[in-house]
PDB file of N, CA and C in Angstrom:
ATOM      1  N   UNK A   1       0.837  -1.184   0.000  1.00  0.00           N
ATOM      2  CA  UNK A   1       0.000   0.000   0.000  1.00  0.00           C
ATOM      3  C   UNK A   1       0.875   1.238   0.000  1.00  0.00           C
ATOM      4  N   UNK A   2       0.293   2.289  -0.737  1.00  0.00           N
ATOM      5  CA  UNK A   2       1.256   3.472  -0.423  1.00  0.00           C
ATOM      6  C   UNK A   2       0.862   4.360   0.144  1.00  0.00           C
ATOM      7  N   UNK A   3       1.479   5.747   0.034  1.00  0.00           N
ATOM      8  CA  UNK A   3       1.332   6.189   1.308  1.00  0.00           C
ATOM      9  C   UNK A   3       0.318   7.045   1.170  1.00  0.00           C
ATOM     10  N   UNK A   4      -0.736   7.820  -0.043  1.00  0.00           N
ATOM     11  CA  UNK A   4      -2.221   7.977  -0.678  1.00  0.00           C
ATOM     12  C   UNK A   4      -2.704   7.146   0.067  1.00  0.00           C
ATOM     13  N   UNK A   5      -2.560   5.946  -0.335  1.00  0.00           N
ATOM     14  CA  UNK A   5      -3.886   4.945   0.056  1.00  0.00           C
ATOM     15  C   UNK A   5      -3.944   5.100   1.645  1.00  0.00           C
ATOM     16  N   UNK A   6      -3.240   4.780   2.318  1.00  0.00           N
ATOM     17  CA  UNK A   6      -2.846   5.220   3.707  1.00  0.00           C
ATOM     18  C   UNK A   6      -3.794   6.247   4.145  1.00  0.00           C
ATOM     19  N   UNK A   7      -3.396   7.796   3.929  1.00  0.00           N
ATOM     20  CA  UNK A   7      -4.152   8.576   4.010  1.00  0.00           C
ATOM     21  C   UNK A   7      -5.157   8.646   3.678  1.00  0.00           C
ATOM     22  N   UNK A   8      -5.956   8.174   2.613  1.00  0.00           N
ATOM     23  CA  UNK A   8      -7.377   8.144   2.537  1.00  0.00           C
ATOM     24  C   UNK A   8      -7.914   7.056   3.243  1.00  0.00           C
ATOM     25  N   UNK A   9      -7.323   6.070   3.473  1.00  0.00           N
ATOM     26  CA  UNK A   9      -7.994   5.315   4.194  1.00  0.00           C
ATOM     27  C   UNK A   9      -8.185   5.816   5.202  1.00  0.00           C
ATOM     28  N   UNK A  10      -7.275   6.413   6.249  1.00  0.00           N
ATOM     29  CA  UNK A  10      -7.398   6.949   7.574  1.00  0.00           C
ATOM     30  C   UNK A  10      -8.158   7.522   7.653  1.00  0.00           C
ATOM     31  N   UNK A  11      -8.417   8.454   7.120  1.00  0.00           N
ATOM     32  CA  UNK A  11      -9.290   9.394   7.124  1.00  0.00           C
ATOM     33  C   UNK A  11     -11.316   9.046   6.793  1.00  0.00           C
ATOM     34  N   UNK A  12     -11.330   7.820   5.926  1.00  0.00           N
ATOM     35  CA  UNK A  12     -12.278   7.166   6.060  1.00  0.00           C
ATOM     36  C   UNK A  12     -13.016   6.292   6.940  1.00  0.00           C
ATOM     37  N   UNK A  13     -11.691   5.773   7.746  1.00  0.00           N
ATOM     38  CA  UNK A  13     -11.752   4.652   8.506  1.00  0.00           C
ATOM     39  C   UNK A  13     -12.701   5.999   9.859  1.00  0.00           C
ATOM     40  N   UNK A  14     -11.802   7.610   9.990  1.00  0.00           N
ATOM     41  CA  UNK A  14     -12.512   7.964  11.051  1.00  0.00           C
ATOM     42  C   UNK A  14     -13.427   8.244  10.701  1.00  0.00           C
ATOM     43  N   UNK A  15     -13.722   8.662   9.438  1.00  0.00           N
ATOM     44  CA  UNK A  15     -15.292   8.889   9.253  1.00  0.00           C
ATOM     45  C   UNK A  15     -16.520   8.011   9.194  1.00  0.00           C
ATOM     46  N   UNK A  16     -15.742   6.512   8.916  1.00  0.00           N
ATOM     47  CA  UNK A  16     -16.943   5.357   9.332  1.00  0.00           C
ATOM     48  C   UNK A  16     -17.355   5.718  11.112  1.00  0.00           C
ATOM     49  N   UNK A  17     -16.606   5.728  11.912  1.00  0.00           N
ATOM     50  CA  UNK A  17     -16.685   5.524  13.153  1.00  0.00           C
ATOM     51  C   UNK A  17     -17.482   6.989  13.385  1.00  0.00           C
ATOM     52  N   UNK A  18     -17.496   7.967  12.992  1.00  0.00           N
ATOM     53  CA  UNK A  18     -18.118   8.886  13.494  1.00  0.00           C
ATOM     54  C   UNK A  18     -19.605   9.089  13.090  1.00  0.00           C
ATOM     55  N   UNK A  19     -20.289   8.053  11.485  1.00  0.00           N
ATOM     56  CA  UNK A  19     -21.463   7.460  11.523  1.00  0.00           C
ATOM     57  C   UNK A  19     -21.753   6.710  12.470  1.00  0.00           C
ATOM     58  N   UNK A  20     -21.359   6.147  12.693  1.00  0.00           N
ATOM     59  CA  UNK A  20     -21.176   4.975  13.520  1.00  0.00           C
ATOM     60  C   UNK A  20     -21.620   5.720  15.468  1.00  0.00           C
ATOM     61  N   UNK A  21     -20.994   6.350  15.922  1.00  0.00           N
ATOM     62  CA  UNK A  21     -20.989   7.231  17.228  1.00  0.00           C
ATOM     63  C   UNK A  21     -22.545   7.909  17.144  1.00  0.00           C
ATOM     64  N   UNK A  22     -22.185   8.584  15.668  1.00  0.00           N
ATOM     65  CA  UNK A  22     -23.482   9.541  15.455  1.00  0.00           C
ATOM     66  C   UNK A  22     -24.820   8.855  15.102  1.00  0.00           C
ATOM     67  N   UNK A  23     -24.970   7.267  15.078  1.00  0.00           N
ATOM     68  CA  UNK A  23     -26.023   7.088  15.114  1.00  0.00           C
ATOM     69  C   UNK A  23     -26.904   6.629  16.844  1.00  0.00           C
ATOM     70  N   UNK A  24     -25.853   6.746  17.799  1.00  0.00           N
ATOM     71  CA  UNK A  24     -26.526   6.518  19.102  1.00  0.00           C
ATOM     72  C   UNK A  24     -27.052   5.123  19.506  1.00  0.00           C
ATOM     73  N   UNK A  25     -26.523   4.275  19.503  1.00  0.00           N
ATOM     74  CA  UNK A  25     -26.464   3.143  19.076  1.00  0.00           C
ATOM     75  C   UNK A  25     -26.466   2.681  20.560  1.00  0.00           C
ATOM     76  N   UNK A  26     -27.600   1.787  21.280  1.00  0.00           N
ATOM     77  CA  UNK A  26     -27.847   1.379  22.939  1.00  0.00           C
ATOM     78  C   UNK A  26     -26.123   0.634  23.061  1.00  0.00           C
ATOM     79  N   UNK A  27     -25.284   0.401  22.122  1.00  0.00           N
ATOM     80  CA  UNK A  27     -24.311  -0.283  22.889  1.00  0.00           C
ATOM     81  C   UNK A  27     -23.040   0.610  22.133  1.00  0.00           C
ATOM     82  N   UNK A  28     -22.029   0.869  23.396  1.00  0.00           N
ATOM     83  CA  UNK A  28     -20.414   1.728  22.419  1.00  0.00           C
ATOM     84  C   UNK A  28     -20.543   0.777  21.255  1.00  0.00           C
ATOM     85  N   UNK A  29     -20.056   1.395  20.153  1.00  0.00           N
ATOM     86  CA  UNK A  29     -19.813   0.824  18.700  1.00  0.00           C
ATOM     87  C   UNK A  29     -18.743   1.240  17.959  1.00  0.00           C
ATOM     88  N   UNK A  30     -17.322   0.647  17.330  1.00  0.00           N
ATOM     89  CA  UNK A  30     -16.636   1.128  17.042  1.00  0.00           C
ATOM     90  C   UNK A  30     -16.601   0.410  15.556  1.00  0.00           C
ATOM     91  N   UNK A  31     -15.268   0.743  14.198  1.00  0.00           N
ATOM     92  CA  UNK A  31     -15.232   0.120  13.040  1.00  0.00           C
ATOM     93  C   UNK A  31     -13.804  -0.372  13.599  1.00  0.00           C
ATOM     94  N   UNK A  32     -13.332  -1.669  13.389  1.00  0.00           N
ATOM     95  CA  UNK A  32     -12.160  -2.128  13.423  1.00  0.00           C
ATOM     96  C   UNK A  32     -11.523  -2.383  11.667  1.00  0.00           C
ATOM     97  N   UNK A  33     -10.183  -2.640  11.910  1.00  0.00           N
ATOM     98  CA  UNK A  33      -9.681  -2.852  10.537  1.00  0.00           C
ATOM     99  C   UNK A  33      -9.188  -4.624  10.658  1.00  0.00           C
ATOM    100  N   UNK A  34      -9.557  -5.585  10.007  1.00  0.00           N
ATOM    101  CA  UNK A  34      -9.184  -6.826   9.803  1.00  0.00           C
ATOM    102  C   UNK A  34      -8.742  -7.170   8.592  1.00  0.00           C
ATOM    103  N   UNK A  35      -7.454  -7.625   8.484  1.00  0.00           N
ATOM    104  CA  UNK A  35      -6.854  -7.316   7.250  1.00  0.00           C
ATOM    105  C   UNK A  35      -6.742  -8.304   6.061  1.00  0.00           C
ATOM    106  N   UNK A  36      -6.631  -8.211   4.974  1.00  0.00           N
ATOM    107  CA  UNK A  36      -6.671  -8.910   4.027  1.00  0.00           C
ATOM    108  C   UNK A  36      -5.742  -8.426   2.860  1.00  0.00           C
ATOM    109  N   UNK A  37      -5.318  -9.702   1.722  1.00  0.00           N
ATOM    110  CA  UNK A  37      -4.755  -9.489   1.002  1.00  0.00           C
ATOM    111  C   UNK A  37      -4.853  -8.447  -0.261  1.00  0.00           C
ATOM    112  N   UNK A  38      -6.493  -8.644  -0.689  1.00  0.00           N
ATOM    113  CA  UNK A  38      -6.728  -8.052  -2.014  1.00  0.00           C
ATOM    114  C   UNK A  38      -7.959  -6.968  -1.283  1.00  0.00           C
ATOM    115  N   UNK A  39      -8.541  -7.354  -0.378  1.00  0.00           N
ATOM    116  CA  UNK A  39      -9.438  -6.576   0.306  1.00  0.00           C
ATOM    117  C   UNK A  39      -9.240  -6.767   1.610  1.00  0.00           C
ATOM    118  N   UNK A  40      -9.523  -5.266   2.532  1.00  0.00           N
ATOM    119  CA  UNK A  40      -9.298  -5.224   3.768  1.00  0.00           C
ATOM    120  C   UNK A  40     -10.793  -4.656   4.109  1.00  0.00           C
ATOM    121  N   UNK A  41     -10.941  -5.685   5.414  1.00  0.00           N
ATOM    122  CA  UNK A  41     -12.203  -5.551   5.912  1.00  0.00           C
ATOM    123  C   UNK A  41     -12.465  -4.838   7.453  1.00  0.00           C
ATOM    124  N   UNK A  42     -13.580  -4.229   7.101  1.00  0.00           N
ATOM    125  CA  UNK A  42     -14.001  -3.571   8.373  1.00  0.00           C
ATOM    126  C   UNK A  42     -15.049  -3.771   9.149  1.00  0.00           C
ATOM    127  N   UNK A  43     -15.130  -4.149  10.422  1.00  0.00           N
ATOM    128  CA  UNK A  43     -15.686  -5.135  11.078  1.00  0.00           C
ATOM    129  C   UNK A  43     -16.021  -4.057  11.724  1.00  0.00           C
ATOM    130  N   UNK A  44     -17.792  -4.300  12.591  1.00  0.00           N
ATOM    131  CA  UNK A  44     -18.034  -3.634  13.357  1.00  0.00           C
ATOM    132  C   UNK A  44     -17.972  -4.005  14.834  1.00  0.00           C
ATOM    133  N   UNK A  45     -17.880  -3.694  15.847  1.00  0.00           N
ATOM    134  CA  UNK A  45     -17.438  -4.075  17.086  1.00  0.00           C
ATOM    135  C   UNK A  45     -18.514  -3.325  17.858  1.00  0.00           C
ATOM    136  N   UNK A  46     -18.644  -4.033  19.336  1.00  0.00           N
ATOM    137  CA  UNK A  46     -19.576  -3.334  20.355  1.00  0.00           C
ATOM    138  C   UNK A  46     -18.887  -4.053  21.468  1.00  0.00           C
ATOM    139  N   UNK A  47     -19.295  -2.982  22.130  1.00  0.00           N
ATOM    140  CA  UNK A  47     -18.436  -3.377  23.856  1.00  0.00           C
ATOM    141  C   UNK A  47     -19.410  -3.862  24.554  1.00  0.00           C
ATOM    142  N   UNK A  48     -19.414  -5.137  25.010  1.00  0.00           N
ATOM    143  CA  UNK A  48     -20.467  -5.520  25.972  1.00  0.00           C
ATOM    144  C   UNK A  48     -19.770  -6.384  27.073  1.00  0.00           C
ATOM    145  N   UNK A  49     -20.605  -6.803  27.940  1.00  0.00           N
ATOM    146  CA  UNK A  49     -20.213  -7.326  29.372  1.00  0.00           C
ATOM    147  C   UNK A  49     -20.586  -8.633  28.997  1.00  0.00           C
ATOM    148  N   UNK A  50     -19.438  -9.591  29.151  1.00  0.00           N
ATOM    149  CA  UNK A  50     -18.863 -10.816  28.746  1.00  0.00           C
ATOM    150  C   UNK A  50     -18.144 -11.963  29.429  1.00  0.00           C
ATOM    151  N   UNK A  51     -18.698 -12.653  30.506  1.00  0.00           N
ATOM    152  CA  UNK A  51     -18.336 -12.992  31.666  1.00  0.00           C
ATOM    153  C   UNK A  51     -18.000 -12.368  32.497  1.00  0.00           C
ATOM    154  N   UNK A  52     -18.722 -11.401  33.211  1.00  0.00           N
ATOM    155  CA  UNK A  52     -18.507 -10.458  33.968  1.00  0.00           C
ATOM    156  C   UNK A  52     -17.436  -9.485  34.028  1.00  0.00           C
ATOM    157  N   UNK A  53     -17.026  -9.501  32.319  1.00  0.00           N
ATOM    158  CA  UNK A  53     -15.760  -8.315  31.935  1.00  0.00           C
ATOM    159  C   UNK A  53     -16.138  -7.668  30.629  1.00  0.00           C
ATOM    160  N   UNK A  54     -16.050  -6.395  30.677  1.00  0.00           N
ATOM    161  CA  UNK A  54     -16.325  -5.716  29.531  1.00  0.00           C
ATOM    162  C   UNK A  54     -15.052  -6.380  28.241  1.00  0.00           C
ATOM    163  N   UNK A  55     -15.999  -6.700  26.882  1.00  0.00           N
ATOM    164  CA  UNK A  55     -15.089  -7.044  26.137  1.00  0.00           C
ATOM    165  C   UNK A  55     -15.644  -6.400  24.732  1.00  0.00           C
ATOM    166  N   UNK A  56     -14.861  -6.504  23.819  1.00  0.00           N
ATOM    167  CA  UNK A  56     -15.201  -5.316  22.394  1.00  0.00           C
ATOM    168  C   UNK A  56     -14.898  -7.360  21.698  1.00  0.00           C
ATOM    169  N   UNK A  57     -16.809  -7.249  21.113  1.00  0.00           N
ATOM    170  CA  UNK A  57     -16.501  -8.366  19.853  1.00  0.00           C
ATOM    171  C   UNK A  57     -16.909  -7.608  19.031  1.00  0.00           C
ATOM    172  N   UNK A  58     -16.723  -8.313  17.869  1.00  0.00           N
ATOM    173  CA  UNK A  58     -17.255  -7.932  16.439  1.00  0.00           C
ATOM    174  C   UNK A  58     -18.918  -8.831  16.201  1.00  0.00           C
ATOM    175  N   UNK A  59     -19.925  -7.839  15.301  1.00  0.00           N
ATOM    176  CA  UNK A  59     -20.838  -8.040  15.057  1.00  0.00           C
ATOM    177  C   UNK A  59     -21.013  -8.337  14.225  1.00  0.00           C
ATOM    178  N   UNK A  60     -20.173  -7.760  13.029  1.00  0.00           N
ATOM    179  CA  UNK A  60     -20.587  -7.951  11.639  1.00  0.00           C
ATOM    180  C   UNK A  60     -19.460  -7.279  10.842  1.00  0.00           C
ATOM    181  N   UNK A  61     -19.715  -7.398   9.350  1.00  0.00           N
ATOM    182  CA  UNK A  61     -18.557  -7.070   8.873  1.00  0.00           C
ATOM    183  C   UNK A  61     -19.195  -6.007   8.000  1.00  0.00           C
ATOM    184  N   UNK A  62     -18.632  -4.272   7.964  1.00  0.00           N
ATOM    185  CA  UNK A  62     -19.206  -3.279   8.032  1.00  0.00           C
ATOM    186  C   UNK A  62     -19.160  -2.899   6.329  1.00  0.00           C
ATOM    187  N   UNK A  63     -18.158  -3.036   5.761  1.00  0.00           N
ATOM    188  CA  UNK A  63     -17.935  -3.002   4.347  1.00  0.00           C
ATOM    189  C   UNK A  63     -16.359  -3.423   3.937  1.00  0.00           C
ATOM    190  N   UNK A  64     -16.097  -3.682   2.575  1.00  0.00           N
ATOM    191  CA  UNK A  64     -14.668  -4.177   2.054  1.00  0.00           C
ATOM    192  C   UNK A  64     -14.042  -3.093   1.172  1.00  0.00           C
ATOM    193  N   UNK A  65     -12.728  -2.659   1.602  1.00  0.00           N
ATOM    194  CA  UNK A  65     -11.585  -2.120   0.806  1.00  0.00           C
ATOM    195  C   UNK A  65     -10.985  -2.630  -0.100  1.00  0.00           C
ATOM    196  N   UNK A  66     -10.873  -2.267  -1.516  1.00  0.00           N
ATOM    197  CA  UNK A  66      -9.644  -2.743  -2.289  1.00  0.00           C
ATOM    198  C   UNK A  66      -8.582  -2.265  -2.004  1.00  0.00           C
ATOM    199  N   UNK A  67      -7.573  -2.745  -1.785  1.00  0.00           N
ATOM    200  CA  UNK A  67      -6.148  -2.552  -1.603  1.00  0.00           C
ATOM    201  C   UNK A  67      -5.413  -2.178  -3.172  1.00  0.00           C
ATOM    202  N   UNK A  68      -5.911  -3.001  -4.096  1.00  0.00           N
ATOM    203  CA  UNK A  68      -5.191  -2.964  -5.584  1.00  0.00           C
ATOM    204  C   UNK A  68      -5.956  -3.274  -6.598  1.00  0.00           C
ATOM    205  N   UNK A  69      -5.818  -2.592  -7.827  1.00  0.00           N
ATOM    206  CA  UNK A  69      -6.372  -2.816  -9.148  1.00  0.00           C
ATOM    207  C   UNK A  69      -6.559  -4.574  -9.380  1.00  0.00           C
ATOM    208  N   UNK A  70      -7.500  -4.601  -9.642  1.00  0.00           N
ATOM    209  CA  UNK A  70      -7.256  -6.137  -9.979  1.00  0.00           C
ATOM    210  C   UNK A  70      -8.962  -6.523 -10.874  1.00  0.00           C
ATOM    211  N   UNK A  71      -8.801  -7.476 -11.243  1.00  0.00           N
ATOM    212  CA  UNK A  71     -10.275  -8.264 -12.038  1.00  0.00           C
ATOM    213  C   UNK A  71     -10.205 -10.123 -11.577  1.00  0.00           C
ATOM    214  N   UNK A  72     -11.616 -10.255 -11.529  1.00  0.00           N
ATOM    215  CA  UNK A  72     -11.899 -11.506 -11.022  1.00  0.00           C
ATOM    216  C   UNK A  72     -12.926 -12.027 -11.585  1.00  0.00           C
ATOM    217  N   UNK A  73     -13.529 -13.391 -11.898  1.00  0.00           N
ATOM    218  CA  UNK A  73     -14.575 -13.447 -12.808  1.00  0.00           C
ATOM    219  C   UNK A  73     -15.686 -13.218 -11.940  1.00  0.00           C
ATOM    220  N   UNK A  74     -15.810 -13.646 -10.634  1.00  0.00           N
ATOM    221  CA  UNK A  74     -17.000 -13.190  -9.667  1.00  0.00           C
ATOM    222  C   UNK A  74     -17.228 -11.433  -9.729  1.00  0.00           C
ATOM    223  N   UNK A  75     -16.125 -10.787  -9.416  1.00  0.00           N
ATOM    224  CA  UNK A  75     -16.032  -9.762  -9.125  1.00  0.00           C
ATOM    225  C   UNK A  75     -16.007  -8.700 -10.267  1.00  0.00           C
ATOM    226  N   UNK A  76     -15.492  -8.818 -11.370  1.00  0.00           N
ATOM    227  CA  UNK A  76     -15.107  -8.070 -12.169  1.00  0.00           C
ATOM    228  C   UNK A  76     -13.868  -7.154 -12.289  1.00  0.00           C
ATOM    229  N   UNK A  77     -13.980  -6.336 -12.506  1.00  0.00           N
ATOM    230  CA  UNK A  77     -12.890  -5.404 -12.538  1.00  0.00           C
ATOM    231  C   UNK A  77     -13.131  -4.433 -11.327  1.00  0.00           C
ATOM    232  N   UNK A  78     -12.261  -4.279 -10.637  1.00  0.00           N
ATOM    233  CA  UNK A  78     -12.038  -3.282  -9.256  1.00  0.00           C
ATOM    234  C   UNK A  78     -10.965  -2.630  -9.553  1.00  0.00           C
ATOM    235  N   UNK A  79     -10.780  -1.274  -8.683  1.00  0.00           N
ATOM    236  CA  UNK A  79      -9.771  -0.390  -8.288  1.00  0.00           C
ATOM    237  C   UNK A  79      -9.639  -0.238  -6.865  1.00  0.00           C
ATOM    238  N   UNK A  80      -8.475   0.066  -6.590  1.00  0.00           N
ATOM    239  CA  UNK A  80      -7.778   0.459  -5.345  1.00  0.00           C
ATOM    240  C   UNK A  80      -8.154   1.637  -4.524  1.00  0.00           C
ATOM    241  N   UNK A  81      -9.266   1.180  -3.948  1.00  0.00           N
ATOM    242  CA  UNK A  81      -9.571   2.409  -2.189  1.00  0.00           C
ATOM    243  C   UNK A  81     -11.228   2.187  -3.043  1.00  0.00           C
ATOM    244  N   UNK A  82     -12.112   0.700  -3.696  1.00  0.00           N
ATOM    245  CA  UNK A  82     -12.966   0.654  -4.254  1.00  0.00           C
ATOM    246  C   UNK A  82     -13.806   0.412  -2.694  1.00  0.00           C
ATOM    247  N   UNK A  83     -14.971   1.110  -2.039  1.00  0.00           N
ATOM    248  CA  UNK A  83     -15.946   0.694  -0.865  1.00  0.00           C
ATOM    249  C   UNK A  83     -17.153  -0.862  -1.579  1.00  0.00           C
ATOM    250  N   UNK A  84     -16.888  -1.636  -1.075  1.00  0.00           N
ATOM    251  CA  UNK A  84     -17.836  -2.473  -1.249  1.00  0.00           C
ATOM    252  C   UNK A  84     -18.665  -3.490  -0.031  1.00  0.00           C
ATOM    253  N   UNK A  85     -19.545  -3.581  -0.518  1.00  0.00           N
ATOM    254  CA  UNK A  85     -20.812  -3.977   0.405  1.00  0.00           C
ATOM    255  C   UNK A  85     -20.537  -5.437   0.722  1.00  0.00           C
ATOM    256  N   UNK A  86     -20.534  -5.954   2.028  1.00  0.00           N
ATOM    257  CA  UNK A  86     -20.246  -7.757   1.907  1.00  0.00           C
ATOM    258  C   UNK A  86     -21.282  -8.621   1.719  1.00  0.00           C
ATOM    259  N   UNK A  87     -20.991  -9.473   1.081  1.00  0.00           N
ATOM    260  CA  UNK A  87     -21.864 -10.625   0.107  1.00  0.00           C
ATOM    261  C   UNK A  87     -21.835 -11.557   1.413  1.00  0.00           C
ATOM    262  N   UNK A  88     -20.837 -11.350   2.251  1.00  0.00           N
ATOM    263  CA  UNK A  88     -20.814 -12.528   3.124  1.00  0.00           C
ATOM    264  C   UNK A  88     -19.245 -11.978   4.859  1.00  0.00           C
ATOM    265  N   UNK A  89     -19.312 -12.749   5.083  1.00  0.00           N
ATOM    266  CA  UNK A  89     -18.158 -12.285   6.119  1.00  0.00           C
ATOM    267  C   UNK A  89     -16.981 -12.267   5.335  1.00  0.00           C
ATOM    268  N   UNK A  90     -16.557 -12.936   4.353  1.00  0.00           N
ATOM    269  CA  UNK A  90     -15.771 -13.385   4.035  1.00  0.00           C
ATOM    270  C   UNK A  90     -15.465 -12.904   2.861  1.00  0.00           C
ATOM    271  N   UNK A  91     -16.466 -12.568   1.944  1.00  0.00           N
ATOM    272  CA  UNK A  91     -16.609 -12.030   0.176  1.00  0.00           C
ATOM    273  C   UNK A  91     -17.156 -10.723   0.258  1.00  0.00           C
ATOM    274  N   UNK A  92     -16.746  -9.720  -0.239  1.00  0.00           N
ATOM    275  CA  UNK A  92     -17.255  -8.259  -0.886  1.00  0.00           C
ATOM    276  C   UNK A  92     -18.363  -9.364  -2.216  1.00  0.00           C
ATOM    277  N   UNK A  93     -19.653  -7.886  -2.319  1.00  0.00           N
ATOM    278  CA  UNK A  93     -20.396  -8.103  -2.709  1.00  0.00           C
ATOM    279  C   UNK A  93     -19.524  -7.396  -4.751  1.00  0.00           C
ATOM    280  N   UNK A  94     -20.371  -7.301  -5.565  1.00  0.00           N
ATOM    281  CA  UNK A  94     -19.862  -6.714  -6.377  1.00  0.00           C
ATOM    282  C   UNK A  94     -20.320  -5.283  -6.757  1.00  0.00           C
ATOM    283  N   UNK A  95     -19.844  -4.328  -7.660  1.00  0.00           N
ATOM    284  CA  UNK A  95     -20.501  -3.144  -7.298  1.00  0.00           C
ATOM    285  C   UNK A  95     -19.864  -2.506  -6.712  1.00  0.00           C
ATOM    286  N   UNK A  96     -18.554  -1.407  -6.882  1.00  0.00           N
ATOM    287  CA  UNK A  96     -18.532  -0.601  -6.229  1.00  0.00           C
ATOM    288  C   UNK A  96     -19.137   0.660  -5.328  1.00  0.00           C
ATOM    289  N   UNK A  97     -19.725   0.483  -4.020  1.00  0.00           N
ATOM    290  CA  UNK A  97     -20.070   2.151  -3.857  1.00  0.00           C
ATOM    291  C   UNK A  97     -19.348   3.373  -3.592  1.00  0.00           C
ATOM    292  N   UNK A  98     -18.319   3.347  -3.994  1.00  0.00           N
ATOM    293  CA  UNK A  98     -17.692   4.041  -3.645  1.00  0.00           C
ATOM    294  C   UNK A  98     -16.636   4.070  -3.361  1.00  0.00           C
ATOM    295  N   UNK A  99     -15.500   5.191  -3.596  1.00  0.00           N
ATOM    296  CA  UNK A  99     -14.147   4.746  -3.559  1.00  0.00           C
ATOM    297  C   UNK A  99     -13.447   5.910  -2.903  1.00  0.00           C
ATOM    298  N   UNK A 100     -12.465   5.581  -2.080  1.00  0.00           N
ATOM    299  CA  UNK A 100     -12.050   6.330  -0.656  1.00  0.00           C
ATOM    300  C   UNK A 100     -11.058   8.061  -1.551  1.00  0.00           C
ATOM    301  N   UNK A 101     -11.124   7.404  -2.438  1.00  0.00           N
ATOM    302  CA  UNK A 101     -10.571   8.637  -3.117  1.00  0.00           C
ATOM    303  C   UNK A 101     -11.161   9.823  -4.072  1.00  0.00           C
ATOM    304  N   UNK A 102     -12.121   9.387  -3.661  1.00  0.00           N
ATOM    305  CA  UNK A 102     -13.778  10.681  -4.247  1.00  0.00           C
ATOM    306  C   UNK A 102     -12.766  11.815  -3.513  1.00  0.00           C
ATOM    307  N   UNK A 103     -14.145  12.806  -3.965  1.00  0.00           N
ATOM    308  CA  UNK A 103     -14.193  13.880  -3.186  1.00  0.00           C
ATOM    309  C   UNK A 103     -14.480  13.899  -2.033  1.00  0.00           C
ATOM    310  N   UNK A 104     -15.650  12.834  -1.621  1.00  0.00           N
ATOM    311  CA  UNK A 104     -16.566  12.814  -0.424  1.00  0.00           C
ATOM    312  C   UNK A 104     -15.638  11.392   0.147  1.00  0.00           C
ATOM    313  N   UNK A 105     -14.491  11.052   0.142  1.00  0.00           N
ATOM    314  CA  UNK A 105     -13.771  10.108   0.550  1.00  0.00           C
ATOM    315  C   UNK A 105     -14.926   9.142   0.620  1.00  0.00           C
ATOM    316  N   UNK A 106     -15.243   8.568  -0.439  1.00  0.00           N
ATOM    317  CA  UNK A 106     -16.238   6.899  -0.205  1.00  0.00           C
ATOM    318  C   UNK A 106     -17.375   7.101   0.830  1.00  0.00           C
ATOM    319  N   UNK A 107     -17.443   8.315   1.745  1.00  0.00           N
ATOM    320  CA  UNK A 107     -18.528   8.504   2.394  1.00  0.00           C
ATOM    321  C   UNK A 107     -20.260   8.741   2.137  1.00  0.00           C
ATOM    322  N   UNK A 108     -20.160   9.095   1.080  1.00  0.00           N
ATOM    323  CA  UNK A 108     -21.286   9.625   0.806  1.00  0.00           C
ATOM    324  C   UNK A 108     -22.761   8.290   0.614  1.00  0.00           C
ATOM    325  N   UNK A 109     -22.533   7.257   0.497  1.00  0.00           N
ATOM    326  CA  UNK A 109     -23.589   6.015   0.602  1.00  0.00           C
ATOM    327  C   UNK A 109     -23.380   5.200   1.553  1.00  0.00           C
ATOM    328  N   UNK A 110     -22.463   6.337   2.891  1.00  0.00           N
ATOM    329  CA  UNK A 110     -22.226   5.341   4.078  1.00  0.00           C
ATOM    330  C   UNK A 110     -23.297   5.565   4.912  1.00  0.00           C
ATOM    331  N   UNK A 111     -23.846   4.362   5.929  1.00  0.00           N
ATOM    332  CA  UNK A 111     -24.520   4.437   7.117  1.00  0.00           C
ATOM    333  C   UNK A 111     -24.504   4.179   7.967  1.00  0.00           C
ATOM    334  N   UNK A 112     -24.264   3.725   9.206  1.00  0.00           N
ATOM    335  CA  UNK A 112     -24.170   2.793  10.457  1.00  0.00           C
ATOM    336  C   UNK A 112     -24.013   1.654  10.290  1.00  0.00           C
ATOM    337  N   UNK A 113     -24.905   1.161   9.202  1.00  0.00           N
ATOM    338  CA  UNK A 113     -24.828  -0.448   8.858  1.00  0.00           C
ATOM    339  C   UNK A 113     -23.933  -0.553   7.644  1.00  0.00           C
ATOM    340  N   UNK A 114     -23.414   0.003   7.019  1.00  0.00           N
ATOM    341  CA  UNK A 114     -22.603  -0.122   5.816  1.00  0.00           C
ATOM    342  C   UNK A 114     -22.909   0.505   4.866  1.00  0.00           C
ATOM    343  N   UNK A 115     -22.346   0.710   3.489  1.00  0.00           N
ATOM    344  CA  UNK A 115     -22.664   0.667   2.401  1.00  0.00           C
ATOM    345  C   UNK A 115     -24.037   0.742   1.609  1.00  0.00           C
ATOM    346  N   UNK A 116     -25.061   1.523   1.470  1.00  0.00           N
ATOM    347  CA  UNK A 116     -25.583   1.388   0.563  1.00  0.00           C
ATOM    348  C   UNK A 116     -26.249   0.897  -0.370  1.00  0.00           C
ATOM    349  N   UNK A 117     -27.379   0.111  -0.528  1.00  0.00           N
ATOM    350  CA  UNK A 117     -27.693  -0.884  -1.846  1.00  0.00           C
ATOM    351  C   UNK A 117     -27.599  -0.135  -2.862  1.00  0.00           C
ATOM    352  N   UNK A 118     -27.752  -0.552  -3.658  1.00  0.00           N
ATOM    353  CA  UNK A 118     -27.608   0.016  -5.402  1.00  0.00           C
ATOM    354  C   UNK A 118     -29.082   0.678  -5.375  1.00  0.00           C
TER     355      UNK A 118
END
């Protein structure tokens, strides 16, 4: 990754979390980063009381980053800092919504729960 992608990501990553804060949500809610090769994923997390100790799990997986240009026959053709919606925990859906290097840094079809439908 270089050091663009870096910065826009950062800067996205705080702006997921501040949908995220700003929707008031009965439990703390944060976006974590879980990493991947061709896509890096962002998991949503909540702090709850967990054998009688506060612990931060993950709930769900919030949306997928491209890291690099690439094409796939599931996927198609993607670009690097592409926002996509997950098909699964594991798979980005196809369809870019958005890409961290807009104007509106990939924010603009974000919500609490992710990404956007088409």
């Amino acid at each position: 990754m270089n050091n663009d992608f870096e910065k826009a990501f950062e800067t996205f990553l705080a702006g997921c979390n501040k949908i995220v804060e700003d929707a008031n949500l009965c439990r703390e809610t944060k976006v974590v980063i879980r990493g991947g090769r061709k896509f890096l994923a962002l998991d949503r997390s909540e702090l709850g009381r967990y054998n009688g100790e506060m612990k931060w799990t993950t709930t769900s997986v919030h949306c997928f980053i491209a890291t690099e240009d690439g094409h796939s026959k599931y996927m198609g053709h993607y670009k690097a800092g592409d926002v996509l919606k997950p098909a699964s925990y594991k798979k980005p859906a196809r369809h870019a919504r958005g890409n961290i290097f807009d104007a509106n840094n990939g924010l603009a079809a974000m919500s609490w729960t992710g990404p956007a439908y088409l």
